[in-house]
PDB file of N, CA and C in Angstrom:
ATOM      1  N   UNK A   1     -88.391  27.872   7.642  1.00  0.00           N
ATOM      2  CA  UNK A   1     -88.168  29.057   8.441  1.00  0.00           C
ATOM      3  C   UNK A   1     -86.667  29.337   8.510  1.00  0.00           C
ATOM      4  N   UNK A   2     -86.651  30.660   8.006  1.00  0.00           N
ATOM      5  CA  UNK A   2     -84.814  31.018   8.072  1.00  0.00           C
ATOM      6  C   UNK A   2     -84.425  30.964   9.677  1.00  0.00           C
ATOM      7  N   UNK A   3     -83.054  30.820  10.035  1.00  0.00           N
ATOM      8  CA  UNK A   3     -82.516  31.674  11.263  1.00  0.00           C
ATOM      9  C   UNK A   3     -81.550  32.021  11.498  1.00  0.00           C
ATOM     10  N   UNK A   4     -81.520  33.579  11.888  1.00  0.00           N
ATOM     11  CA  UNK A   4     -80.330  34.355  11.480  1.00  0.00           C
ATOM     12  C   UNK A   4     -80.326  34.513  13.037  1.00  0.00           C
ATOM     13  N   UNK A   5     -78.375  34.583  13.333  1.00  0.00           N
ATOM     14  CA  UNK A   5     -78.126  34.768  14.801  1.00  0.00           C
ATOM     15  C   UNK A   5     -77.303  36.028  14.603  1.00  0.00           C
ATOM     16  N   UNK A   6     -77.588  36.555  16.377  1.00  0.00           N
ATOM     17  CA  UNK A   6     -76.673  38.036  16.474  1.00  0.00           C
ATOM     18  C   UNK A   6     -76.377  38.285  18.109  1.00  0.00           C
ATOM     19  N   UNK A   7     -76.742  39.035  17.962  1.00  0.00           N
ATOM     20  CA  UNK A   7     -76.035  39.769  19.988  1.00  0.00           C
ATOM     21  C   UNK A   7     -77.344  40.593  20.337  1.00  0.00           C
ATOM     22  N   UNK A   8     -77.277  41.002  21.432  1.00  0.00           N
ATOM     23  CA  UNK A   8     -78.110  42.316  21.684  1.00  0.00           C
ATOM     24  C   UNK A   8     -77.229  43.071  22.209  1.00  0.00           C
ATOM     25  N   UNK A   9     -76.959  44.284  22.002  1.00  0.00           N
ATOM     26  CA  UNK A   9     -76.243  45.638  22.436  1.00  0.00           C
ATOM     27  C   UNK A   9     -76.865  46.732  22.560  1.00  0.00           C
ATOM     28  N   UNK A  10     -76.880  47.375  24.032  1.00  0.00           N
ATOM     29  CA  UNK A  10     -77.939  48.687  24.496  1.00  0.00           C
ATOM     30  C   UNK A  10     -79.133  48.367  23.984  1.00  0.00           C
ATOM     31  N   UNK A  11     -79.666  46.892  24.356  1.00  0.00           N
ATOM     32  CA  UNK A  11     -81.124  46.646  24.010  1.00  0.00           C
ATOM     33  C   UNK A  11     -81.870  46.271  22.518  1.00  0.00           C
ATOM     34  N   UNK A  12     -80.548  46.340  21.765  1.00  0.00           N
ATOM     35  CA  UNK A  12     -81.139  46.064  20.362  1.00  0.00           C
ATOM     36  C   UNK A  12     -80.134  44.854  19.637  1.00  0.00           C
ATOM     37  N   UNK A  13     -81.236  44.431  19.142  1.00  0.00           N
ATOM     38  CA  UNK A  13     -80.529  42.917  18.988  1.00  0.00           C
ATOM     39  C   UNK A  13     -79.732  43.314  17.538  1.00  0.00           C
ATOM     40  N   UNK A  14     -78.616  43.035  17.054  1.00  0.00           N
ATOM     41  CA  UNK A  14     -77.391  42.827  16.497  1.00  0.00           C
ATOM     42  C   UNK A  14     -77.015  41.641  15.669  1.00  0.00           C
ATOM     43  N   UNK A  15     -77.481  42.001  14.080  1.00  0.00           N
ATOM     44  CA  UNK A  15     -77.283  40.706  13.654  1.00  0.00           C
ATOM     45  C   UNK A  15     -76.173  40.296  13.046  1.00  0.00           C
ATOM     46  N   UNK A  16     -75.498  38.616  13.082  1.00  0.00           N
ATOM     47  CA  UNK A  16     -74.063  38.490  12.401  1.00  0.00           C
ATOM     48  C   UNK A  16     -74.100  39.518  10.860  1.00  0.00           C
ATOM     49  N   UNK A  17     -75.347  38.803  10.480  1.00  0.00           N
ATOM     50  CA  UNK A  17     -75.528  39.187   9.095  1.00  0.00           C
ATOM     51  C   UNK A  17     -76.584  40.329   8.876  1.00  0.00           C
ATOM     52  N   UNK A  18     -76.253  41.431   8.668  1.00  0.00           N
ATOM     53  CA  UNK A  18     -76.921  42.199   8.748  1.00  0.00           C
ATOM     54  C   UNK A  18     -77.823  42.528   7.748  1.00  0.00           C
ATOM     55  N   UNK A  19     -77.458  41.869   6.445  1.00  0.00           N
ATOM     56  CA  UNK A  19     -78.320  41.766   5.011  1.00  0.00           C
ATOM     57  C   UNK A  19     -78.986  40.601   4.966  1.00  0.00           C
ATOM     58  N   UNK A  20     -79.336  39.830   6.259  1.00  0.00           N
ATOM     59  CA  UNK A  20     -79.989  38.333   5.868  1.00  0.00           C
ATOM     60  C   UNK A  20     -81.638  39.030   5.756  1.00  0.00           C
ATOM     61  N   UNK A  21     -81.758  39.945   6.742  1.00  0.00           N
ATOM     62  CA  UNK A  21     -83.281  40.115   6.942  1.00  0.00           C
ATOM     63  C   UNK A  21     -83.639  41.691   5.918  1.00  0.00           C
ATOM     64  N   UNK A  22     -84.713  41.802   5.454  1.00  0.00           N
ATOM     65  CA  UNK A  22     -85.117  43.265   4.783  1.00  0.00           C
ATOM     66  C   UNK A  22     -85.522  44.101   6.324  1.00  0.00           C
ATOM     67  N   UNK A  23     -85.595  45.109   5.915  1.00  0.00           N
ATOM     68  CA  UNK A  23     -85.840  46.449   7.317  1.00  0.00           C
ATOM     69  C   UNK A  23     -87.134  46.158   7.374  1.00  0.00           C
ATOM     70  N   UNK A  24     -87.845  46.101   8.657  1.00  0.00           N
ATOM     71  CA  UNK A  24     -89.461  45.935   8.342  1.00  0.00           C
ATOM     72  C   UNK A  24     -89.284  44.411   8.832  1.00  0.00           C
ATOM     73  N   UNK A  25     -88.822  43.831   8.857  1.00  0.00           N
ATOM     74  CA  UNK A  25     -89.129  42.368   8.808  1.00  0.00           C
ATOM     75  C   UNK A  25     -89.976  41.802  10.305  1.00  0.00           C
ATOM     76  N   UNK A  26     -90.679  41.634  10.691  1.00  0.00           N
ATOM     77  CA  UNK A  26     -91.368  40.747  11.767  1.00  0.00           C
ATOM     78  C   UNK A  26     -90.257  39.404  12.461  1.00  0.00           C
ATOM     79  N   UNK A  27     -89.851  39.934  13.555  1.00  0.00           N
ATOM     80  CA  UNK A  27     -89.071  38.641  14.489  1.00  0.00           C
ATOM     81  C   UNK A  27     -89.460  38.263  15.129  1.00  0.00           C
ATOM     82  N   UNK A  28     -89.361  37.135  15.271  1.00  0.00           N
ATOM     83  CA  UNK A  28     -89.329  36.349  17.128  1.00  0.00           C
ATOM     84  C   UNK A  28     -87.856  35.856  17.683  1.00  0.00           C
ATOM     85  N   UNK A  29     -87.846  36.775  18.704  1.00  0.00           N
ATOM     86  CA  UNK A  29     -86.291  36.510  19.365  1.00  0.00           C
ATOM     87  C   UNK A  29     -86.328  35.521  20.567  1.00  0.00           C
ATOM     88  N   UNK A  30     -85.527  34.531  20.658  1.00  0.00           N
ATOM     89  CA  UNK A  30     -85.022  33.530  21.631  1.00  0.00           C
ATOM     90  C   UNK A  30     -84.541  33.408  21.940  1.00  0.00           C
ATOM     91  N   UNK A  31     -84.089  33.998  23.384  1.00  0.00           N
ATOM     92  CA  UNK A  31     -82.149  33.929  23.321  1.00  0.00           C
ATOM     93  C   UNK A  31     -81.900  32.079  23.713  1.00  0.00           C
ATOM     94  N   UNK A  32     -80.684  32.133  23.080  1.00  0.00           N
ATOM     95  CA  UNK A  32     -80.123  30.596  23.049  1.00  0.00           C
ATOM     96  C   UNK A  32     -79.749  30.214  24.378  1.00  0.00           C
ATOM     97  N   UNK A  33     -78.822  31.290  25.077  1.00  0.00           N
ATOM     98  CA  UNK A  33     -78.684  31.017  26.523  1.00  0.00           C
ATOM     99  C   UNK A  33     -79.554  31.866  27.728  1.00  0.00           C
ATOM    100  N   UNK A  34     -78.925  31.549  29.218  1.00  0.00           N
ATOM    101  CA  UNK A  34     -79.383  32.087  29.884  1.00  0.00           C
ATOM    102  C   UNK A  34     -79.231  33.577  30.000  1.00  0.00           C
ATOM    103  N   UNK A  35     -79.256  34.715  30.336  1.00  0.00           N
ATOM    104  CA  UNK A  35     -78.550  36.224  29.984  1.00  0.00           C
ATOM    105  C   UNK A  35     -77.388  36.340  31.216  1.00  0.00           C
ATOM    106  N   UNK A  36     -77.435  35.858  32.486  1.00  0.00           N
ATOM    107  CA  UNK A  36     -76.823  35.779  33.246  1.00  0.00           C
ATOM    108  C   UNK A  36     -75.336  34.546  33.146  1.00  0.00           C
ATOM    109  N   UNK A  37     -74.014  35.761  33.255  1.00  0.00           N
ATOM    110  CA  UNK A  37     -73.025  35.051  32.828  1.00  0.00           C
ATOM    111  C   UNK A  37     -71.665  34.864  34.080  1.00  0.00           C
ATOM    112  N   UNK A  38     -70.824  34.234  34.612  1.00  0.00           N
ATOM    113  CA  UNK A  38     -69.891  35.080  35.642  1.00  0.00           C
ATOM    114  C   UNK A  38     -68.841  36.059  34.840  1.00  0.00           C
ATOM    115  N   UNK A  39     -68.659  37.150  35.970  1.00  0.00           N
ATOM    116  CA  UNK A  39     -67.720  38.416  35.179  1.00  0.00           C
ATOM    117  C   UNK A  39     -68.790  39.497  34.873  1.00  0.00           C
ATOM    118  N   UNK A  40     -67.870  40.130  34.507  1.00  0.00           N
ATOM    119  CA  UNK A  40     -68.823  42.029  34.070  1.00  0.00           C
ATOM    120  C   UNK A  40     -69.636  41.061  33.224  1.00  0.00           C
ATOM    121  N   UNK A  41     -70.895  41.629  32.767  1.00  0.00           N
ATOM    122  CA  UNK A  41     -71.413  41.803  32.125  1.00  0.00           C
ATOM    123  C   UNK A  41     -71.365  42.531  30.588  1.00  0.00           C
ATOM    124  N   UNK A  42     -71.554  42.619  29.754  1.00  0.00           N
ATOM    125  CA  UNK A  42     -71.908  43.801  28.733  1.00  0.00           C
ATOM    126  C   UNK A  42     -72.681  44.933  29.252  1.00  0.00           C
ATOM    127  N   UNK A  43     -73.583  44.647  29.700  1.00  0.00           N
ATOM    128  CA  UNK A  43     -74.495  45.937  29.983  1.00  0.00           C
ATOM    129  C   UNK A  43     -73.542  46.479  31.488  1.00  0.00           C
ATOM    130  N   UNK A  44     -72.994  45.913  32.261  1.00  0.00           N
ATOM    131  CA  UNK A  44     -72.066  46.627  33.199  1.00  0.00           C
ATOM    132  C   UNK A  44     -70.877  47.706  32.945  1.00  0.00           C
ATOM    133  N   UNK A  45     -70.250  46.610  31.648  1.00  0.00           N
ATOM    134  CA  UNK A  45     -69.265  47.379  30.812  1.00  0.00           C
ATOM    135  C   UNK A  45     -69.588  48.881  30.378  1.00  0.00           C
ATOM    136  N   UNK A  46     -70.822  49.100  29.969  1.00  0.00           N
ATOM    137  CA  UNK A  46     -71.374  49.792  29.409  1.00  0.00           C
ATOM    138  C   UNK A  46     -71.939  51.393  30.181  1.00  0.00           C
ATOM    139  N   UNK A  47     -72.123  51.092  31.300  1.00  0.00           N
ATOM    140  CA  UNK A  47     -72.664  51.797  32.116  1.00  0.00           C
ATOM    141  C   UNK A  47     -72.026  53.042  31.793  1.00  0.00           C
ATOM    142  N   UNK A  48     -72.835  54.183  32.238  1.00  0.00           N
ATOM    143  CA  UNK A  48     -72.611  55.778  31.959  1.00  0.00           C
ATOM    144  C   UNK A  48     -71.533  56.421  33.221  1.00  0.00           C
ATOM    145  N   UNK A  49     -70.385  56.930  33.004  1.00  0.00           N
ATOM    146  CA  UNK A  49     -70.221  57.663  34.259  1.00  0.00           C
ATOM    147  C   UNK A  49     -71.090  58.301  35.271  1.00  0.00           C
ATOM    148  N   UNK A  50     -72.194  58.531  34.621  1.00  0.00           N
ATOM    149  CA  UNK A  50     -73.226  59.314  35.663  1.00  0.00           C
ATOM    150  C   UNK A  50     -73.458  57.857  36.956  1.00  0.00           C
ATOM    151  N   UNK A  51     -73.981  56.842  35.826  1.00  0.00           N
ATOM    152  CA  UNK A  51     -74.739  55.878  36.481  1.00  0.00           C
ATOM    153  C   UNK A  51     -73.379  54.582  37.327  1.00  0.00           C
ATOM    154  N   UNK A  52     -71.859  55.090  37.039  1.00  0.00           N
ATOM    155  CA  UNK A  52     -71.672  54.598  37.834  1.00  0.00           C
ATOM    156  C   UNK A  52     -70.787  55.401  38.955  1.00  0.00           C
ATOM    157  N   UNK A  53     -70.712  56.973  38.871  1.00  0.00           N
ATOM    158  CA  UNK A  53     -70.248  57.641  40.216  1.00  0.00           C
ATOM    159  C   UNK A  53     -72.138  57.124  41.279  1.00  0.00           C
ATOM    160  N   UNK A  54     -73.222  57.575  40.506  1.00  0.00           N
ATOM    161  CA  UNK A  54     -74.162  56.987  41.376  1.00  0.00           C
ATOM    162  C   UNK A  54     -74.063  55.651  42.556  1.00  0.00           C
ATOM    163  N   UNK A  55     -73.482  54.745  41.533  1.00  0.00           N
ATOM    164  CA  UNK A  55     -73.496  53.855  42.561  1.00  0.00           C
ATOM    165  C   UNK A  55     -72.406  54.091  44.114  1.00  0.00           C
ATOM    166  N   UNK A  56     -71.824  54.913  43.963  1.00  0.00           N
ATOM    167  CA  UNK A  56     -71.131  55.075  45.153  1.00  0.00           C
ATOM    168  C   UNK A  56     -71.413  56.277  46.267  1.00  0.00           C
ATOM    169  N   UNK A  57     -72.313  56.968  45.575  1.00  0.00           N
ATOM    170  CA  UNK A  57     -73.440  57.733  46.627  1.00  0.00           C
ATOM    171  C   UNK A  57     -73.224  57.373  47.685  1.00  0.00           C
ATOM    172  N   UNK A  58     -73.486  58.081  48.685  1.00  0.00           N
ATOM    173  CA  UNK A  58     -73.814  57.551  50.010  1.00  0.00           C
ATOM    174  C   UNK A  58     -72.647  56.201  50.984  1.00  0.00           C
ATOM    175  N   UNK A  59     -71.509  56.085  49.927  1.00  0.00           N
ATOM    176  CA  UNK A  59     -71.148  55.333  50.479  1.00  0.00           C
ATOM    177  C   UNK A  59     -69.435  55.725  51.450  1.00  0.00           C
ATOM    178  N   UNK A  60     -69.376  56.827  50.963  1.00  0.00           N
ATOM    179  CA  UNK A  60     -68.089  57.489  52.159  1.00  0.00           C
ATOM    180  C   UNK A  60     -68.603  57.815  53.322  1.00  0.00           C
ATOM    181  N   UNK A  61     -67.550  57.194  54.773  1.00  0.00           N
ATOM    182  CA  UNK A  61     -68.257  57.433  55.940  1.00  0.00           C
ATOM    183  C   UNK A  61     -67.182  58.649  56.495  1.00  0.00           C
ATOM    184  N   UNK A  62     -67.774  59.534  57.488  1.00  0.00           N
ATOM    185  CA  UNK A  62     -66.668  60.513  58.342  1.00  0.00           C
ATOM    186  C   UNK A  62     -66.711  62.239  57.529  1.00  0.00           C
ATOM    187  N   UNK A  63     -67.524  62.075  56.624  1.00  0.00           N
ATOM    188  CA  UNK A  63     -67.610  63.509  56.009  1.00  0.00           C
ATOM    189  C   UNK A  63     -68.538  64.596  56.774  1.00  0.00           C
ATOM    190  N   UNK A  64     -68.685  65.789  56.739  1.00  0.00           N
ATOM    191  CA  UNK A  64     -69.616  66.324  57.714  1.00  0.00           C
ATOM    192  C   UNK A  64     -71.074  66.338  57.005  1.00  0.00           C
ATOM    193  N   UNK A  65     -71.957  66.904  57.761  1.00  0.00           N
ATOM    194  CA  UNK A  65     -73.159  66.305  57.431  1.00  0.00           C
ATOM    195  C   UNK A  65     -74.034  67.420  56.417  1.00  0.00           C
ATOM    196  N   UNK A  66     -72.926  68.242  56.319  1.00  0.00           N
ATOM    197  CA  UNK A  66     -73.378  69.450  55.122  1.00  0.00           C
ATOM    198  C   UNK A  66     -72.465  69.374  54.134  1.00  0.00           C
ATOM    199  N   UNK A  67     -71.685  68.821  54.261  1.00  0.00           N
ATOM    200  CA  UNK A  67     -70.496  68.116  53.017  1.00  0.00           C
ATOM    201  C   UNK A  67     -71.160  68.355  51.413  1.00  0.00           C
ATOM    202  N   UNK A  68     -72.537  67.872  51.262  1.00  0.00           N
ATOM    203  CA  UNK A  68     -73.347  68.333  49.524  1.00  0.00           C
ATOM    204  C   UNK A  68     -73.354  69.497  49.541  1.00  0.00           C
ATOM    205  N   UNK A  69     -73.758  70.022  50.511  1.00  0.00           N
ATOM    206  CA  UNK A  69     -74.563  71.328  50.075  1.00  0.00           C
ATOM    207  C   UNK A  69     -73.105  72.456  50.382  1.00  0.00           C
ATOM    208  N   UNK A  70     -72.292  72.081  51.369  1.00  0.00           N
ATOM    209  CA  UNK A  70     -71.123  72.954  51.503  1.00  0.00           C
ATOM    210  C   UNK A  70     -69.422  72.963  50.927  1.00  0.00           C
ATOM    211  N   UNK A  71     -69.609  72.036  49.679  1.00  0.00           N
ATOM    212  CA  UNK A  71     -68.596  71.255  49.118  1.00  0.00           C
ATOM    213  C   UNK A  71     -67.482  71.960  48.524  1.00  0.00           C
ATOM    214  N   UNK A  72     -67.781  73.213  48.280  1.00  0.00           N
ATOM    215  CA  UNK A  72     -67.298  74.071  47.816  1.00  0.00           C
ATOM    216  C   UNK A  72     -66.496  75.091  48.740  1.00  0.00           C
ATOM    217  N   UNK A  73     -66.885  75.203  49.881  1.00  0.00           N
ATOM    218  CA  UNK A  73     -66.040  75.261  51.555  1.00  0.00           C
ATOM    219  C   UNK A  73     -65.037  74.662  52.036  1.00  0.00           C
ATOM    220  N   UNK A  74     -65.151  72.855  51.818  1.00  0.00           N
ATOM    221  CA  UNK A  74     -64.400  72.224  52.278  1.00  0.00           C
ATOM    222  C   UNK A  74     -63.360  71.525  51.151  1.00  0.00           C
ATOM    223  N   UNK A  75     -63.771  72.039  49.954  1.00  0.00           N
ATOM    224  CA  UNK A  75     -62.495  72.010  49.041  1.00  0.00           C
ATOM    225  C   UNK A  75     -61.715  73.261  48.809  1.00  0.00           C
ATOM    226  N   UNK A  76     -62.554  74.000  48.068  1.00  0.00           N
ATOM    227  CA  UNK A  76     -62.363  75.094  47.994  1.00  0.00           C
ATOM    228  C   UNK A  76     -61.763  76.546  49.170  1.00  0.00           C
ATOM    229  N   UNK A  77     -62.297  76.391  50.460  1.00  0.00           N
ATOM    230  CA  UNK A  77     -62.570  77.403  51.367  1.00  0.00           C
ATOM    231  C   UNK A  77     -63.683  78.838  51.192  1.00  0.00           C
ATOM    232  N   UNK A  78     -64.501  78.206  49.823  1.00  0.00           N
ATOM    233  CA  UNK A  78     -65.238  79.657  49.696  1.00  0.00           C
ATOM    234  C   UNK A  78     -66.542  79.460  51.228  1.00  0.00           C
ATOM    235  N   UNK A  79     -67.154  80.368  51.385  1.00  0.00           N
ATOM    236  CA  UNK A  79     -67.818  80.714  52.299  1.00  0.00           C
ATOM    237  C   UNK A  79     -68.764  79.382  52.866  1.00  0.00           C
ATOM    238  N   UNK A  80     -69.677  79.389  53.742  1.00  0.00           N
ATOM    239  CA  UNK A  80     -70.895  78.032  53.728  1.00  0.00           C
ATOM    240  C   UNK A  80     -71.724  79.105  53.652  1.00  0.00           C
ATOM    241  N   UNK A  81     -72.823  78.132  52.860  1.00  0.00           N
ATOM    242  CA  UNK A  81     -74.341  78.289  52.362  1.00  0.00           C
ATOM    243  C   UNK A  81     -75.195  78.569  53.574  1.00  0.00           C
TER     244      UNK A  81
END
């Protein structure tokens, strides 16, 4: 039994050698270690601006309570909704 090693990146595993296997080929993947490492992560690194202004949602305190919907008021000065 051959075994060819690689990475996984955005979910798809990544091989050193990318000509060891033909396209089509049938795997069984094992990862060698645990996936959990200390420090960023890869997949943290990776994250989308969308998905990481998300994470800070909800987390400024002292804004008024129409602040989403009137944001454009209190930067801007155009009218409220």
């Amino acid at each position: 039994m051959m075994t060819c090693r690689g990475r996984v990146s955005r979910g798809v595993v990544v091989l050193d050698d990318p000509t060891a296997l033909a396209d089509g080929t049938c795997v069984q993947v094992q990862p060698l270690q645990e996936a959990a490492q200390e420090g960023p992560s890869e997949e943290k690194a990776l994250l989308s601006l969308s998905e990481k202004l998300l994470r800070l949602a909800g987390t400024v305190n002292g804004l008024p309570a129409d602040m989403a919907r009137n944001h454009d008021h209190y930067l801007h000065g155009h009218p409220k909704k």
